[in-house]
C-alpha atoms as a PDB file:
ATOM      1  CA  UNK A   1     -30.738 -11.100 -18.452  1.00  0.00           C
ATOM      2  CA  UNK A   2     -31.424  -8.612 -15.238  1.00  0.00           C
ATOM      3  CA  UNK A   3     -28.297 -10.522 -13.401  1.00  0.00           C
ATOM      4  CA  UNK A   4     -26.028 -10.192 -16.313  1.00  0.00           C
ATOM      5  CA  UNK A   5     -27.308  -6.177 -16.538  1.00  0.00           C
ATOM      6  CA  UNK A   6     -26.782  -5.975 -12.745  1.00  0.00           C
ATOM      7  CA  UNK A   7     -23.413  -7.800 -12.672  1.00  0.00           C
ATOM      8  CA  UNK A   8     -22.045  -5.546 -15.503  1.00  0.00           C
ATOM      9  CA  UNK A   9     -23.822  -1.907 -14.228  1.00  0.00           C
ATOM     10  CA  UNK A  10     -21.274  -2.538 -10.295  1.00  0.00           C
ATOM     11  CA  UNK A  11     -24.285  -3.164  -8.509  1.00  0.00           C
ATOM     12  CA  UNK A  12     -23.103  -3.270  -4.452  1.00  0.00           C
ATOM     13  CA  UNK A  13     -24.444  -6.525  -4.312  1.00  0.00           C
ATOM     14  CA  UNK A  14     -22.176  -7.933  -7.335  1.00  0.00           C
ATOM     15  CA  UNK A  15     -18.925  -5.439  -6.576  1.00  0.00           C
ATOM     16  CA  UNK A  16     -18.588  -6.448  -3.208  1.00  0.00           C
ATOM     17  CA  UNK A  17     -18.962 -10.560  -3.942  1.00  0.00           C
ATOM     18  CA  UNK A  18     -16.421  -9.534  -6.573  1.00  0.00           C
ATOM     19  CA  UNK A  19     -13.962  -8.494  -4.631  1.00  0.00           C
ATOM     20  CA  UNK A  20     -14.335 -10.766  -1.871  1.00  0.00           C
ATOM     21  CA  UNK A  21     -13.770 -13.540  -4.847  1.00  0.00           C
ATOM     22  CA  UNK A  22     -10.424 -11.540  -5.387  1.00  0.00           C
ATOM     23  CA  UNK A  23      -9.327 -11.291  -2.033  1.00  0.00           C
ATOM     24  CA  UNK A  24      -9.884 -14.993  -1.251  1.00  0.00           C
ATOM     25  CA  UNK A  25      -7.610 -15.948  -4.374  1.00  0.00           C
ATOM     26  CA  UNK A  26      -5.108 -13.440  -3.948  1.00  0.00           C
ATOM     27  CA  UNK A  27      -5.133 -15.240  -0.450  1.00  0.00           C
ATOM     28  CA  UNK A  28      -4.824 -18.773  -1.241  1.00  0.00           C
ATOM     29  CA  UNK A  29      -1.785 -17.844  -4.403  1.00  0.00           C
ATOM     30  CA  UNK A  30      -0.188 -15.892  -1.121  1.00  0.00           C
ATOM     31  CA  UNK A  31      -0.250 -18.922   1.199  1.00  0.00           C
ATOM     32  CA  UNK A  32       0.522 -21.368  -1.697  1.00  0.00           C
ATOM     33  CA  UNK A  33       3.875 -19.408  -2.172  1.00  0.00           C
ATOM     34  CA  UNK A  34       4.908 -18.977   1.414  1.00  0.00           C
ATOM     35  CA  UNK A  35       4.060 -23.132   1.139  1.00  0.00           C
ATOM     36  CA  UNK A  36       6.468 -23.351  -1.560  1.00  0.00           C
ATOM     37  CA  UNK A  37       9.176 -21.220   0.230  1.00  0.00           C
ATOM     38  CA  UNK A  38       8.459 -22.892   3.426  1.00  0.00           C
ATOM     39  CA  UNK A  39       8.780 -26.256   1.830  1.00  0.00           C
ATOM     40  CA  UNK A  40      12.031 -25.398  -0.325  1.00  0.00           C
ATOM     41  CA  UNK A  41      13.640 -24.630   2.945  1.00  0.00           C
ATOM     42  CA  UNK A  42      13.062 -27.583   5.271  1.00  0.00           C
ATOM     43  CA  UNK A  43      13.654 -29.970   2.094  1.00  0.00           C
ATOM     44  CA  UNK A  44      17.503 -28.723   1.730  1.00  0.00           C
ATOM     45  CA  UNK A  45      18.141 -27.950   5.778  1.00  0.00           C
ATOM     46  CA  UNK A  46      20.926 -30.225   5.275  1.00  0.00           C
ATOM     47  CA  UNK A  47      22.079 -29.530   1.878  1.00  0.00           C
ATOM     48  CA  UNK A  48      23.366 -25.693   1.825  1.00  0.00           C
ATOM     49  CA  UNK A  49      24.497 -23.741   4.709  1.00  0.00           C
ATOM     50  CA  UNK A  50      22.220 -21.508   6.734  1.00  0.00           C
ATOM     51  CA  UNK A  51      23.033 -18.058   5.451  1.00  0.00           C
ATOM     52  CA  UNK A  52      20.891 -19.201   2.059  1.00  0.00           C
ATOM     53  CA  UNK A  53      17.743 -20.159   3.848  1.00  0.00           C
ATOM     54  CA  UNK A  54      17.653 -16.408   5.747  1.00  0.00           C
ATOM     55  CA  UNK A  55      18.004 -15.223   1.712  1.00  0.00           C
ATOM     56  CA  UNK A  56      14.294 -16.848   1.644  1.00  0.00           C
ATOM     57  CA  UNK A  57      13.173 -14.499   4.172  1.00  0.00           C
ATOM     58  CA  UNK A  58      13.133 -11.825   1.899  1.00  0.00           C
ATOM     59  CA  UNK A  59      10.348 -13.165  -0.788  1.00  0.00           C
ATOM     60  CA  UNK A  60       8.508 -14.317   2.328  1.00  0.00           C
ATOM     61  CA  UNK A  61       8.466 -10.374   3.777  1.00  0.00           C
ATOM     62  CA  UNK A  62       7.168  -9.240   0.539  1.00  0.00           C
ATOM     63  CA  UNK A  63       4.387 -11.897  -0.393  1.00  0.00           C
ATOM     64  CA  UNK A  64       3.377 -10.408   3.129  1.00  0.00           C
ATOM     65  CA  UNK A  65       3.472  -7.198   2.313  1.00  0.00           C
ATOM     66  CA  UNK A  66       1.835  -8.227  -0.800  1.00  0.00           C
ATOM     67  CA  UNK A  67      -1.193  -9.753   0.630  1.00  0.00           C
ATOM     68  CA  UNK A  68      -1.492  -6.219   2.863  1.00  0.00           C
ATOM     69  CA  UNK A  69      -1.725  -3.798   0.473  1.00  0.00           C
ATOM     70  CA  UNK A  70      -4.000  -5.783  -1.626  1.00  0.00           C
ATOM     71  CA  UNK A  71      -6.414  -5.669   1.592  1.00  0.00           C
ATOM     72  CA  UNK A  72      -5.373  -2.387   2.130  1.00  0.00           C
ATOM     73  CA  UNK A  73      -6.277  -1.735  -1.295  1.00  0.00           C
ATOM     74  CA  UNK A  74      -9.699  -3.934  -1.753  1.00  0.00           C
ATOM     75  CA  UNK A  75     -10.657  -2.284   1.162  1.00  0.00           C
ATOM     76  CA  UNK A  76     -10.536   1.337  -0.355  1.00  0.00           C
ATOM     77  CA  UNK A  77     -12.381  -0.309  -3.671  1.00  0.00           C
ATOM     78  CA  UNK A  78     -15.200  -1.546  -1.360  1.00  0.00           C
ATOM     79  CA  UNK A  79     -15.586   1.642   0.289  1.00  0.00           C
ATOM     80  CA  UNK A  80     -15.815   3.978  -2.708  1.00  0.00           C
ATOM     81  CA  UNK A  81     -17.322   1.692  -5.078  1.00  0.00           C
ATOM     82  CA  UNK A  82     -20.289   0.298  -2.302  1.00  0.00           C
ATOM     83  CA  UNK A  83     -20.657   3.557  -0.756  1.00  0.00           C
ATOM     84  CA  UNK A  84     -19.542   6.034  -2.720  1.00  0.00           C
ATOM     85  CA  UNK A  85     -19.420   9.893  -0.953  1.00  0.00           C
ATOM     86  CA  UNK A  86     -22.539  11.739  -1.146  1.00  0.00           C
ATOM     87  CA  UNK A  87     -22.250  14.965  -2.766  1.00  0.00           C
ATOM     88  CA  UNK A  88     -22.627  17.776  -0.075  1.00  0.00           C
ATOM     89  CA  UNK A  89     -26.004  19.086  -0.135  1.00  0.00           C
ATOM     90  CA  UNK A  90     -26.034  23.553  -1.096  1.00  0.00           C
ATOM     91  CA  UNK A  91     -26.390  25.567   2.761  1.00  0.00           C
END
């Protein structure tokens, strides 16, 4: 019963495993995409002209960018959520 309390209370302990579990699958969905893109395009090199494969550059950029801000953004989660600002102490 304590883990369950601590789990659902955001200890540290359980926030930060938490979004380390996020950040891992966001990870593996980002690199299973750029698979599938990667993929698409070597299986039709022959089939369509070359102008269509740079058009699969473009979802490729943003799962990228994608995968940044979500670090970008875990990051910031960790920070205030793990060690959240003290309040300043009265001169």
């Amino acid at each position: 019963m304590r883990i369950l309390i601590d789990f659902l209370s955001l200890r540290p302990v359980w926030t930060r495993r938490g979004l380390e579990v996020i950040w891992y699958a966001y990870l593996v969905a980002t690199l299973i995409q750029i698979g599938l893109f990667v993929g698409f395009i070597y299986s039709g090199l022959g089939a369509v002209g070359g102008g269509y494969h740079l058009s699969l550059i473009s979802p490729i950029l943003f799962a990228l960018a994608h995968l940044a801000l979500v670090r970008i953004f875990l990051e910031l989660a960790a920070r205030v959520l793990i060690n959240p600002r003290e309040e300043a102490a009265p001169n």
